[in-house]
PDB file of N, CA and C in Angstrom:
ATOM      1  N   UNK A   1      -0.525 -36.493   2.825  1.00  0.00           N
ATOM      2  CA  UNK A   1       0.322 -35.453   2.258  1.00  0.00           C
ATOM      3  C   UNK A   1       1.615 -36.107   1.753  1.00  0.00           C
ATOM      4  N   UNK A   2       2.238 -35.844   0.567  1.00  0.00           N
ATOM      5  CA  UNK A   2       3.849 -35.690   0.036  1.00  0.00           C
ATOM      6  C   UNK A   2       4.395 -35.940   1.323  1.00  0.00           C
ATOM      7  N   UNK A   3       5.340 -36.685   1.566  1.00  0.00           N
ATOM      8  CA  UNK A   3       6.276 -37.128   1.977  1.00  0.00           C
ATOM      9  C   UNK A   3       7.450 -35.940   1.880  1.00  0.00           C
ATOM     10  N   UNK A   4       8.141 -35.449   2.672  1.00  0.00           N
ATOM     11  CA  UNK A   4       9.141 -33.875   2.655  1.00  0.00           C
ATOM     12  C   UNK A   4      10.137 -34.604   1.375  1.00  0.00           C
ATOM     13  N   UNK A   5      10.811 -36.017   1.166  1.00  0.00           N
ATOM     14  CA  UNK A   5      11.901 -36.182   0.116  1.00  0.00           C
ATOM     15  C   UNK A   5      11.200 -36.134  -1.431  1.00  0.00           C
ATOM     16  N   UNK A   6       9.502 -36.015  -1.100  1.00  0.00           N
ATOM     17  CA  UNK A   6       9.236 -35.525  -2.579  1.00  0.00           C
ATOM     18  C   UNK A   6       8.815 -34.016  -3.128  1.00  0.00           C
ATOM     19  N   UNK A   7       9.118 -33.311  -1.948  1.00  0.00           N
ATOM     20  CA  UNK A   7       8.785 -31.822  -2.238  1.00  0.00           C
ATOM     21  C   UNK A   7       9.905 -31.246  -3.179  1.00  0.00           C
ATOM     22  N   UNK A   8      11.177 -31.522  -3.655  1.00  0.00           N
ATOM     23  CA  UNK A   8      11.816 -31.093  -4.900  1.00  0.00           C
ATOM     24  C   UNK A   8      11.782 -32.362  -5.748  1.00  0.00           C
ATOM     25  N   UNK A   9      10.932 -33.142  -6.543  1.00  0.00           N
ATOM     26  CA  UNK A   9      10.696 -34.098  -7.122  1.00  0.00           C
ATOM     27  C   UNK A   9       9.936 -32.450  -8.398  1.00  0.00           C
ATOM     28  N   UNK A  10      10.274 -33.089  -9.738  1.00  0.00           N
ATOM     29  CA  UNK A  10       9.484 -32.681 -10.373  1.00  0.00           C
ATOM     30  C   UNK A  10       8.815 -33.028 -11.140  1.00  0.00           C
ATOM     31  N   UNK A  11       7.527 -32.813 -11.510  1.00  0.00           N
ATOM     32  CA  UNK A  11       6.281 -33.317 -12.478  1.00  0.00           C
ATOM     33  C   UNK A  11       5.893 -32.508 -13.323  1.00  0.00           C
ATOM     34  N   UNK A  12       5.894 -33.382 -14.636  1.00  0.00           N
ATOM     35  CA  UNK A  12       5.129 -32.317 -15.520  1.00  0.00           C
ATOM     36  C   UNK A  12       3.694 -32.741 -15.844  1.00  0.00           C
ATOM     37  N   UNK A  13       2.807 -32.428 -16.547  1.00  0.00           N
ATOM     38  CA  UNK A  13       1.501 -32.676 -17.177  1.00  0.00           C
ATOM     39  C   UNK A  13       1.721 -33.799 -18.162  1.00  0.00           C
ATOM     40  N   UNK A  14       1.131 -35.184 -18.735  1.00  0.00           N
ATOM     41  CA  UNK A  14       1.240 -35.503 -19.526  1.00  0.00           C
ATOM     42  C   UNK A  14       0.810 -35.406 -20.832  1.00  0.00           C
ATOM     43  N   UNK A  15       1.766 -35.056 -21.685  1.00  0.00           N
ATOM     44  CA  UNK A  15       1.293 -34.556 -23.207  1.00  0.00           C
ATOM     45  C   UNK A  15       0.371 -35.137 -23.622  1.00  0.00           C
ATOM     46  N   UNK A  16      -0.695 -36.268 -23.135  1.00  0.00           N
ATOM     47  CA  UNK A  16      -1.394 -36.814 -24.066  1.00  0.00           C
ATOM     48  C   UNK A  16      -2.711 -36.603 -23.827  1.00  0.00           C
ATOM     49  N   UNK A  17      -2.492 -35.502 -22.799  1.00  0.00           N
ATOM     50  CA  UNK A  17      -3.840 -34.409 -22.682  1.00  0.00           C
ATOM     51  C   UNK A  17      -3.638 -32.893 -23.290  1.00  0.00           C
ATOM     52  N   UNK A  18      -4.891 -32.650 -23.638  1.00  0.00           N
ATOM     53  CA  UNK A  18      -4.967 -31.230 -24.158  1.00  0.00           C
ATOM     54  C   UNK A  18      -6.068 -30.561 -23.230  1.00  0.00           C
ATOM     55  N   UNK A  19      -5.284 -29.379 -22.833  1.00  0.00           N
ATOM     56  CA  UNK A  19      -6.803 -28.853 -22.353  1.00  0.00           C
ATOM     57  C   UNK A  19      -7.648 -27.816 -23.256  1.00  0.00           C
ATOM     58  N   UNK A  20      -8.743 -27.920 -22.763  1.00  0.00           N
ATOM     59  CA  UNK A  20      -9.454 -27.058 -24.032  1.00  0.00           C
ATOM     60  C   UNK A  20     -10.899 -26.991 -23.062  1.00  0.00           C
ATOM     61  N   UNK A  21     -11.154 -25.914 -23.845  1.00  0.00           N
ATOM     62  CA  UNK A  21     -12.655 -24.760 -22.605  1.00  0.00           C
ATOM     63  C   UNK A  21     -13.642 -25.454 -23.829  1.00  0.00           C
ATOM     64  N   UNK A  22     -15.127 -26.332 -23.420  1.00  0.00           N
ATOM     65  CA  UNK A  22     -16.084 -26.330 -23.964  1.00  0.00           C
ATOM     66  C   UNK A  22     -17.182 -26.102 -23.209  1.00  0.00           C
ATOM     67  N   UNK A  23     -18.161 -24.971 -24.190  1.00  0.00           N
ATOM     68  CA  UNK A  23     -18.926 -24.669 -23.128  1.00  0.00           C
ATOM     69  C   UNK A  23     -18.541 -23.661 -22.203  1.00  0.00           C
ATOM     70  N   UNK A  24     -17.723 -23.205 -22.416  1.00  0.00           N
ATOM     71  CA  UNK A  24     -17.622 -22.271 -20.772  1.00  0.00           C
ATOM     72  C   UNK A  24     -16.635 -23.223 -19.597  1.00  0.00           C
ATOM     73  N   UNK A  25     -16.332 -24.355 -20.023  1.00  0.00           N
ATOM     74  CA  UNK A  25     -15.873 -25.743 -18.907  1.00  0.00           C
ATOM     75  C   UNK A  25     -14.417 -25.949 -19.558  1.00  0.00           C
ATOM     76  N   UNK A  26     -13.550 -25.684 -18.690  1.00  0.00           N
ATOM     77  CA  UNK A  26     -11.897 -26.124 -19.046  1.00  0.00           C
ATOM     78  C   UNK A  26     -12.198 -28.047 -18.763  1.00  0.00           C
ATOM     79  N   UNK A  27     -11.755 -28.618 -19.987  1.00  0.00           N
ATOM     80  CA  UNK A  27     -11.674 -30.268 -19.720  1.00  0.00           C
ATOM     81  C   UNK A  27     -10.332 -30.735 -20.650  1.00  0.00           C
ATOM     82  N   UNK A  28      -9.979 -31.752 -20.111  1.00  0.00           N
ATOM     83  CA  UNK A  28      -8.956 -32.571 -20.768  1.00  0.00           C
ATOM     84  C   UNK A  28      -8.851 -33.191 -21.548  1.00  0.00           C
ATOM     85  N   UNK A  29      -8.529 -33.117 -22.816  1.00  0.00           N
ATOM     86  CA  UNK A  29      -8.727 -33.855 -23.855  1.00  0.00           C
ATOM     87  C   UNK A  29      -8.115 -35.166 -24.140  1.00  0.00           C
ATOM     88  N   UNK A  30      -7.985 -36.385 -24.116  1.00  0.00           N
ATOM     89  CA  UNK A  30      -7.053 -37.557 -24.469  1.00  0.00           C
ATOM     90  C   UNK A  30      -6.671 -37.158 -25.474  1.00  0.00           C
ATOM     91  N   UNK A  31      -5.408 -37.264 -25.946  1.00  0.00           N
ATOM     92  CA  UNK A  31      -5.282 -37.881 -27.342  1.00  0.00           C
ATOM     93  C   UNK A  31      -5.103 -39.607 -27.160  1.00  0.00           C
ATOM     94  N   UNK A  32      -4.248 -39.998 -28.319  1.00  0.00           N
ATOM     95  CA  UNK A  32      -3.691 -41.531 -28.490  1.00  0.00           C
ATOM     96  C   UNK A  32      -2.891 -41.912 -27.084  1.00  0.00           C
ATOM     97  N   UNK A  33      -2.863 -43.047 -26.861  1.00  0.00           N
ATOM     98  CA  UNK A  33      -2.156 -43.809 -25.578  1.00  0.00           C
ATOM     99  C   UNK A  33      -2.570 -43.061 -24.614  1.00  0.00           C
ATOM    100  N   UNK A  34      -3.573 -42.316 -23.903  1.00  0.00           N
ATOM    101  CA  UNK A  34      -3.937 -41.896 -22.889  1.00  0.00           C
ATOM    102  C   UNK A  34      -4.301 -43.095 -21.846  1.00  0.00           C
ATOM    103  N   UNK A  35      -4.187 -44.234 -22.181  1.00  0.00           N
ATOM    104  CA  UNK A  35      -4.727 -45.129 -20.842  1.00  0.00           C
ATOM    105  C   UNK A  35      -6.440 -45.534 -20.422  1.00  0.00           C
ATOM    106  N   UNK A  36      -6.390 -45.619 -19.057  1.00  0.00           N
ATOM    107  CA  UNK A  36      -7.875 -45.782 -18.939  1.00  0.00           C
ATOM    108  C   UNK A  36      -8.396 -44.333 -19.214  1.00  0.00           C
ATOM    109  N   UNK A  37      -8.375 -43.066 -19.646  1.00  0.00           N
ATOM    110  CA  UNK A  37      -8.977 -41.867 -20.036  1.00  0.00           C
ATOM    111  C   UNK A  37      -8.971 -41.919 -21.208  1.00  0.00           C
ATOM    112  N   UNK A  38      -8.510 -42.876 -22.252  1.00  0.00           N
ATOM    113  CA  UNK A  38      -8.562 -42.831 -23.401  1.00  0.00           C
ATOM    114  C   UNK A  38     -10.165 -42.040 -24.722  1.00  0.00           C
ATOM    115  N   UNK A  39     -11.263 -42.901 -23.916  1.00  0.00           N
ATOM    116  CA  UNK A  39     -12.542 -41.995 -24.415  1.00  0.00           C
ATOM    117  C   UNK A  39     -13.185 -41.670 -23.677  1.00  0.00           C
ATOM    118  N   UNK A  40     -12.674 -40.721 -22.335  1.00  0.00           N
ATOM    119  CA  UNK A  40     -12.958 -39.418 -21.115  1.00  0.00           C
ATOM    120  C   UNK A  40     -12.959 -38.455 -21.571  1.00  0.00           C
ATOM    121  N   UNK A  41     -13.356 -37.596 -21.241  1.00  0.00           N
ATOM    122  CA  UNK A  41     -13.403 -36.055 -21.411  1.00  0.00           C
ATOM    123  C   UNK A  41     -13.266 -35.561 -19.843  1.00  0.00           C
ATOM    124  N   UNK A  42     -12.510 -35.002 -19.227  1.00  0.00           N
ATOM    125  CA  UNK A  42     -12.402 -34.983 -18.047  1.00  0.00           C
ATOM    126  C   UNK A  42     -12.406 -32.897 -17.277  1.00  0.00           C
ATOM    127  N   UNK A  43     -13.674 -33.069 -16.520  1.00  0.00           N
ATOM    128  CA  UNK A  43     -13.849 -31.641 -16.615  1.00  0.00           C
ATOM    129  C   UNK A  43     -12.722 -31.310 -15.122  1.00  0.00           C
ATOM    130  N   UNK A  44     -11.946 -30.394 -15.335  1.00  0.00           N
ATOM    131  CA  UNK A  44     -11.496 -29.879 -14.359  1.00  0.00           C
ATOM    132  C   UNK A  44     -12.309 -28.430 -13.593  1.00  0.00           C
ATOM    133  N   UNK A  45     -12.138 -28.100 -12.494  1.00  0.00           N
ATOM    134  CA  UNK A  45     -12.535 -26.865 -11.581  1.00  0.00           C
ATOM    135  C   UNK A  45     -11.392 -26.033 -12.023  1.00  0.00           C
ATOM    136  N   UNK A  46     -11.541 -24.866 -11.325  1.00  0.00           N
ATOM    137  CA  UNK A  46     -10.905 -23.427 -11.300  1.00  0.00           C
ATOM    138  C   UNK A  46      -9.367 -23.878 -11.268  1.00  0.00           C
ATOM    139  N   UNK A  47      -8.791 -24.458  -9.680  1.00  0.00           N
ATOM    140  CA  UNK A  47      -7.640 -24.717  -9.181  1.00  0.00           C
ATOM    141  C   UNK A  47      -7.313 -26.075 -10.050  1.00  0.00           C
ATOM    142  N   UNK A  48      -7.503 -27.412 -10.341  1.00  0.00           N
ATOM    143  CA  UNK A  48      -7.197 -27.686 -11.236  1.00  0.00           C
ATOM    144  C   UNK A  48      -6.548 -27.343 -12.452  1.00  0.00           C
ATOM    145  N   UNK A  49      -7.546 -26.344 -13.241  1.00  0.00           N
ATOM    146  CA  UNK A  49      -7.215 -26.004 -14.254  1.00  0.00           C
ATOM    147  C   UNK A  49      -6.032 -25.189 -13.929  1.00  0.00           C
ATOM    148  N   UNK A  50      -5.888 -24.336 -13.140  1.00  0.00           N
ATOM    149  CA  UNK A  50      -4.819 -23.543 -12.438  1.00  0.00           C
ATOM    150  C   UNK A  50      -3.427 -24.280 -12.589  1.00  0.00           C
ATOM    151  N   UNK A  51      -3.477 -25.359 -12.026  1.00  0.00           N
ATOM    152  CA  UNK A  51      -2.563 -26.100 -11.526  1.00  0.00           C
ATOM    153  C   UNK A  51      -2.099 -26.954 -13.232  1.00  0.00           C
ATOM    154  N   UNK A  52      -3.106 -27.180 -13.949  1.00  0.00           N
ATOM    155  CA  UNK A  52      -2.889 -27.608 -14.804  1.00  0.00           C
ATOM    156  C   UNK A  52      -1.640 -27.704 -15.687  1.00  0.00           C
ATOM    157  N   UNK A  53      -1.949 -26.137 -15.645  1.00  0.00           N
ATOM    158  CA  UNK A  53      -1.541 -24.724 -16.792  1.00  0.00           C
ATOM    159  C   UNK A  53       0.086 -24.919 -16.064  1.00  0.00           C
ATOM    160  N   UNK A  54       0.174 -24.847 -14.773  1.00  0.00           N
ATOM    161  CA  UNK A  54       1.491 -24.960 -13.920  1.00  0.00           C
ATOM    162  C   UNK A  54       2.392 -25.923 -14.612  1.00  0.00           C
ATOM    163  N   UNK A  55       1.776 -27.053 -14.793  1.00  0.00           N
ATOM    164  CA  UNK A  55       2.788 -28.339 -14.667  1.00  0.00           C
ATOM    165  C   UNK A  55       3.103 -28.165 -16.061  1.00  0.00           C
ATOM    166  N   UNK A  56       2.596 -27.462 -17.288  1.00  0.00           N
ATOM    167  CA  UNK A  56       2.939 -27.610 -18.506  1.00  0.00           C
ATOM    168  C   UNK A  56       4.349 -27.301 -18.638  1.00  0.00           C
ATOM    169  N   UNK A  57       4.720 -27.126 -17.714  1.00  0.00           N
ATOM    170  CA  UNK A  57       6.687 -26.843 -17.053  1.00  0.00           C
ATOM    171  C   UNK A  57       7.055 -27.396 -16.053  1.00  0.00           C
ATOM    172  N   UNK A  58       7.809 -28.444 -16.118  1.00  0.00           N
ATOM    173  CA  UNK A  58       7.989 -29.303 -15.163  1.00  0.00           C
ATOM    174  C   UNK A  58       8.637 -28.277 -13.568  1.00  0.00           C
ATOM    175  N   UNK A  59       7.687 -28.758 -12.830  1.00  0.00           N
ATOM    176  CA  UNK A  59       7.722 -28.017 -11.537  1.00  0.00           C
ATOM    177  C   UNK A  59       7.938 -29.044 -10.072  1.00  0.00           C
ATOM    178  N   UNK A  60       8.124 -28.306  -9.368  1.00  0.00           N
ATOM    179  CA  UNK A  60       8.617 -29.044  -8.201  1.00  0.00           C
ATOM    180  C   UNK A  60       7.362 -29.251  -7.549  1.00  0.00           C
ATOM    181  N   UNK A  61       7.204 -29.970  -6.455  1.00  0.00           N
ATOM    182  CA  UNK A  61       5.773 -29.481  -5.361  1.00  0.00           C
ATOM    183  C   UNK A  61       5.889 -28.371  -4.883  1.00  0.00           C
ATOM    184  N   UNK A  62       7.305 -27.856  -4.265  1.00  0.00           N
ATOM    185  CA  UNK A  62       7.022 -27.032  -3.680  1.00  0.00           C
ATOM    186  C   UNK A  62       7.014 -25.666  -4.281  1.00  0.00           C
ATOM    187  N   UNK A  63       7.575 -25.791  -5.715  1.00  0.00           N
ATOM    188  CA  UNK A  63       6.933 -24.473  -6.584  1.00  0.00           C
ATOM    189  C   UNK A  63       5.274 -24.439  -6.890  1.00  0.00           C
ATOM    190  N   UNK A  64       4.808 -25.789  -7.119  1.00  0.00           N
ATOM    191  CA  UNK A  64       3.790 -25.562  -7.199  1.00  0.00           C
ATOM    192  C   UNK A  64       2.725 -25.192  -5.755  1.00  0.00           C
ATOM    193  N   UNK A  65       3.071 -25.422  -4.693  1.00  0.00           N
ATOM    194  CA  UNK A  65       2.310 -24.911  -3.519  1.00  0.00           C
ATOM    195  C   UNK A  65       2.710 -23.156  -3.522  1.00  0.00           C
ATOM    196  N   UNK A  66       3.969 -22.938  -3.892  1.00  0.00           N
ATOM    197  CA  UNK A  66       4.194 -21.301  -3.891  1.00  0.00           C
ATOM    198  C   UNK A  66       3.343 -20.989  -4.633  1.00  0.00           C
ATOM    199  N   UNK A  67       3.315 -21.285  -5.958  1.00  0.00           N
ATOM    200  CA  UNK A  67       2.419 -20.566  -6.885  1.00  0.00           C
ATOM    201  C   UNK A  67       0.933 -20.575  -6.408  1.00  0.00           C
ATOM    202  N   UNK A  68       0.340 -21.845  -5.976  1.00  0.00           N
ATOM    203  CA  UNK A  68      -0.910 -22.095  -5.056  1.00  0.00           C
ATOM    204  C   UNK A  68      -1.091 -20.619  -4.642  1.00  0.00           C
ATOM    205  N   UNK A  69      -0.338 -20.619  -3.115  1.00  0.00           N
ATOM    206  CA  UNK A  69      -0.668 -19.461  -2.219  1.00  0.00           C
ATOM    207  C   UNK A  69      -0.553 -18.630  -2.512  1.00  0.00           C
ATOM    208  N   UNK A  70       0.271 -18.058  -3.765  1.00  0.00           N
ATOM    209  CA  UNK A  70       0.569 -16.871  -4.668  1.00  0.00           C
ATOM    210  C   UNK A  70      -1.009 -16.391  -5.114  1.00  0.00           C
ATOM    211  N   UNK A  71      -1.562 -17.295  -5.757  1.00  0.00           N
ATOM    212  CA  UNK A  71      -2.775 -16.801  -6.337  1.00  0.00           C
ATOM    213  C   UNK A  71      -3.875 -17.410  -5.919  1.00  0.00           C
ATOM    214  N   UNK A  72      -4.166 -17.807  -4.729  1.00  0.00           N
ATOM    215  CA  UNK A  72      -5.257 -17.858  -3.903  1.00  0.00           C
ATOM    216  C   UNK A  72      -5.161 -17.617  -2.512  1.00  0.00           C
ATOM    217  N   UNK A  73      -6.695 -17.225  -2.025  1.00  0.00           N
ATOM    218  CA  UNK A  73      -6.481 -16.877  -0.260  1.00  0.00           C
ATOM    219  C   UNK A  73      -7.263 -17.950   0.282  1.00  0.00           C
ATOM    220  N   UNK A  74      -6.101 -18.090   1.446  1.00  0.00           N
ATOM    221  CA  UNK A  74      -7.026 -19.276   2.203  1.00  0.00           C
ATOM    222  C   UNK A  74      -6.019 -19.541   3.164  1.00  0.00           C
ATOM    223  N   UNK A  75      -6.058 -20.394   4.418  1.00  0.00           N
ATOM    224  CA  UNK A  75      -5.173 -21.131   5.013  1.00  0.00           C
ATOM    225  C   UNK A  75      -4.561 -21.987   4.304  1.00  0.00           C
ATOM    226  N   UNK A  76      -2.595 -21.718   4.458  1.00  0.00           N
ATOM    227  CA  UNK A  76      -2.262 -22.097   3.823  1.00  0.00           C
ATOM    228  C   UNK A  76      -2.031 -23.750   3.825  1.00  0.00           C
ATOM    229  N   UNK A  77      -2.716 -24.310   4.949  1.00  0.00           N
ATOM    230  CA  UNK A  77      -2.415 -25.590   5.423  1.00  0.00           C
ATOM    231  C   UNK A  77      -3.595 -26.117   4.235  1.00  0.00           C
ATOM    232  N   UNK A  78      -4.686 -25.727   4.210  1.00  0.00           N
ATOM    233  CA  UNK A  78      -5.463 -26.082   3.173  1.00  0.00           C
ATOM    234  C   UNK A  78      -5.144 -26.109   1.588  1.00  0.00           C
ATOM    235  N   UNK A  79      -4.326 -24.912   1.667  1.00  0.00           N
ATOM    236  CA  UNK A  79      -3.964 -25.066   0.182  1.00  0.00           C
ATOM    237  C   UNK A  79      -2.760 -25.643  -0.295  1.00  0.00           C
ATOM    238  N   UNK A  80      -1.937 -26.016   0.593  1.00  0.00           N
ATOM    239  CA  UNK A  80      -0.999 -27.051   0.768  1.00  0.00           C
ATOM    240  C   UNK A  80      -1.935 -28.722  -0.008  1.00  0.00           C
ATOM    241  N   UNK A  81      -2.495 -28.562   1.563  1.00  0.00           N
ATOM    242  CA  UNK A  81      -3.380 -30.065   1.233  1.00  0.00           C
ATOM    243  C   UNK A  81      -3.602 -30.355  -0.091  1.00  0.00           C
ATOM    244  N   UNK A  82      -4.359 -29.485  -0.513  1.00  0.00           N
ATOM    245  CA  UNK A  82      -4.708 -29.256  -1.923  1.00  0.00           C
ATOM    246  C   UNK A  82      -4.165 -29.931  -2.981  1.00  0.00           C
ATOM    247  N   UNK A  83      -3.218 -28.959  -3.124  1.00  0.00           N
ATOM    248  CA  UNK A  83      -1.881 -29.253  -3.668  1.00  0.00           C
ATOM    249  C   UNK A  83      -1.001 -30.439  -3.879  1.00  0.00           C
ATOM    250  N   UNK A  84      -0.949 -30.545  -2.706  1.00  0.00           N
ATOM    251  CA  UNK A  84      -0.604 -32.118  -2.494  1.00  0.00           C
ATOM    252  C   UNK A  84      -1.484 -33.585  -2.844  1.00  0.00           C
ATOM    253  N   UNK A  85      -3.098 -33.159  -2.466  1.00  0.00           N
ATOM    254  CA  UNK A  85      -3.993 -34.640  -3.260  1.00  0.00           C
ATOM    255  C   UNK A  85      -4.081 -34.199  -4.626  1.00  0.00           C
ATOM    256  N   UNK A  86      -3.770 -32.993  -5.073  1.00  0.00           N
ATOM    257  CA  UNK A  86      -3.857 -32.979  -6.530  1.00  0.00           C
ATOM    258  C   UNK A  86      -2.904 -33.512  -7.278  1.00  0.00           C
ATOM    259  N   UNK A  87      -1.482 -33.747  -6.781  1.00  0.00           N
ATOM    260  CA  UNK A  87      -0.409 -34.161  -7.577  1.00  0.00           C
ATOM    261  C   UNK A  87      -0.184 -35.765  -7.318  1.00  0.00           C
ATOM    262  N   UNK A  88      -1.102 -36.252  -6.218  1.00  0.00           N
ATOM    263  CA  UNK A  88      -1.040 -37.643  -5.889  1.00  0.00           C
ATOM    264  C   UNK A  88      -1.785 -38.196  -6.606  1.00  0.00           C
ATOM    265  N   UNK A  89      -3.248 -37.380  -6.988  1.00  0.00           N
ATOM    266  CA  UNK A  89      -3.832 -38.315  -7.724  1.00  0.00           C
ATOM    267  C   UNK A  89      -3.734 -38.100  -9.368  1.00  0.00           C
ATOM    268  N   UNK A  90      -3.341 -36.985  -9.504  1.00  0.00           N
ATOM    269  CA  UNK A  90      -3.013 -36.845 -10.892  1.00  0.00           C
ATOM    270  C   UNK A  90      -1.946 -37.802 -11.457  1.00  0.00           C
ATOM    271  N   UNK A  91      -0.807 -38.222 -10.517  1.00  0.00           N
ATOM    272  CA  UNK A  91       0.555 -38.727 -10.355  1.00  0.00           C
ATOM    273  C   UNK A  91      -0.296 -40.647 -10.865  1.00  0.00           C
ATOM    274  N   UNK A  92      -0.972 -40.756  -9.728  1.00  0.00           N
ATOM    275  CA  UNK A  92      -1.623 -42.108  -9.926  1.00  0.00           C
ATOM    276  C   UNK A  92      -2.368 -42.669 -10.937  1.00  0.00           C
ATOM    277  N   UNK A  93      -2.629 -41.987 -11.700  1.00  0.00           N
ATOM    278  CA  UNK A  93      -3.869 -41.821 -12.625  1.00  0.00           C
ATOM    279  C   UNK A  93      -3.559 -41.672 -14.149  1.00  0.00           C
ATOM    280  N   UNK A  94      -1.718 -41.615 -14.576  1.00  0.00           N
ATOM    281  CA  UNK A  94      -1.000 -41.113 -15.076  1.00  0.00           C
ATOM    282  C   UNK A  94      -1.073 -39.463 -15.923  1.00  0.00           C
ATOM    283  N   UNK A  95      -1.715 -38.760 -15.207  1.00  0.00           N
ATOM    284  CA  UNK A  95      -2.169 -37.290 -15.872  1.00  0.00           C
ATOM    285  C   UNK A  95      -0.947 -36.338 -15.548  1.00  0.00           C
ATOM    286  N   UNK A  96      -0.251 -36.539 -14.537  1.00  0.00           N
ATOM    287  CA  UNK A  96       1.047 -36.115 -14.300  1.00  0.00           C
ATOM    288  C   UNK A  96       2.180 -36.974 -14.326  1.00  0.00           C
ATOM    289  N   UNK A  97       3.396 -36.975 -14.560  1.00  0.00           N
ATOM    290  CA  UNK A  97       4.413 -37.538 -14.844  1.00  0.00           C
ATOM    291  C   UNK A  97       5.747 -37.046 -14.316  1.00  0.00           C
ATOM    292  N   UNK A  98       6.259 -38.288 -13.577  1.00  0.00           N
ATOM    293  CA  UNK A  98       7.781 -37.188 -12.336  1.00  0.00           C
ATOM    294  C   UNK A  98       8.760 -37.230 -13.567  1.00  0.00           C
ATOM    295  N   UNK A  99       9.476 -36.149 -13.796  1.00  0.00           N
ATOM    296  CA  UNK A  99      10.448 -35.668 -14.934  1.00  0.00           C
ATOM    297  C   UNK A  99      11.514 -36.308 -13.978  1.00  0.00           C
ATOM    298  N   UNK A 100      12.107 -37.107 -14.404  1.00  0.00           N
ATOM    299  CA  UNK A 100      13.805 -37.695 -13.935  1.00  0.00           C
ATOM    300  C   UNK A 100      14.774 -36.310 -14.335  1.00  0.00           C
ATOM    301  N   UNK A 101      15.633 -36.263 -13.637  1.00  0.00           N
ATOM    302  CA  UNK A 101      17.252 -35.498 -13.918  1.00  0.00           C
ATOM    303  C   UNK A 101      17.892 -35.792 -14.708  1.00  0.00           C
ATOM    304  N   UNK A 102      18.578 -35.065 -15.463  1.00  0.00           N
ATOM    305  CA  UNK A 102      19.581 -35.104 -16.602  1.00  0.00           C
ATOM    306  C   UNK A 102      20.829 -34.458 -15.826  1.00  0.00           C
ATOM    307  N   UNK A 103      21.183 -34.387 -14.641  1.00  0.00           N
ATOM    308  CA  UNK A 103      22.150 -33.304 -14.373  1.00  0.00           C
ATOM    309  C   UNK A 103      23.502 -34.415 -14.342  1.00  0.00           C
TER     310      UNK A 103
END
C-alpha cells in the first residue's frame, strides 16, 4: 500500500493515452512517445476504466479512494487496496504521472 506521505501527492493520467470503447471493451490507446506501450492496445476492466476517467484531473490518492467507495460496495479495506495497486502500477509503467505544485 501508498505510504500515508503519498496520500495528498497528485496524479494525473498520461496524455499519451486515449481511451476509447472497441467492441463493447474500454482500452487505451498509445499515441506518439508512449514508451514500452507504444504498439499495445491495453484493455482495461470496469474499475480501471473508472479510475481512468478520475485521473483525467489531477487527483490526490485520497480523492481517488473517496471517489472509489463513493461508487462501489465492498469492504473498504479492499477497495482501498485497490486503489492503491492501481496507482502504483499505473505510476510505474508511466500511464499515470505525479503532477508537481505550482503553489
Amino acid at each position: 500500500m501508498l505510504l500515508e506521505q503519498t496520500m495528498e501527492k497528485r496524479y494525473a493520467a498520461n496524455p499519451n493515452f486515449l481511451l476509447r470503447e472497441i467492441g463493447g471493451e474500454a482500452v487505451l490507446v498509445p499515441l506518439s512517445d508512449a514508451g514500452v506501450f507504444e504498439n499495445t492496445v491495453l484493455s482495461l476492466n470496469e474499475t480501471c476504466r473508472f479510475l481512468w476517467q478520475l485521473f483525467q484531473t489531477p487527483t490526490t490518492v485520497q480523492g481517488a479512494i473517496d471517489a472509489a467507495v463513493g461508487a462501489y460496495e465492498g469492504p473498504r479495506e479492499e477497495i482501498v487496496s485497490g486503489v492503491c495497486s492501481f496507482i502504483q502500477e499505473y505510476v510505474r509503467y508511466g500511464l499515470l504521472r505525479e503532477e508537481q505544485h505550482n503553489e
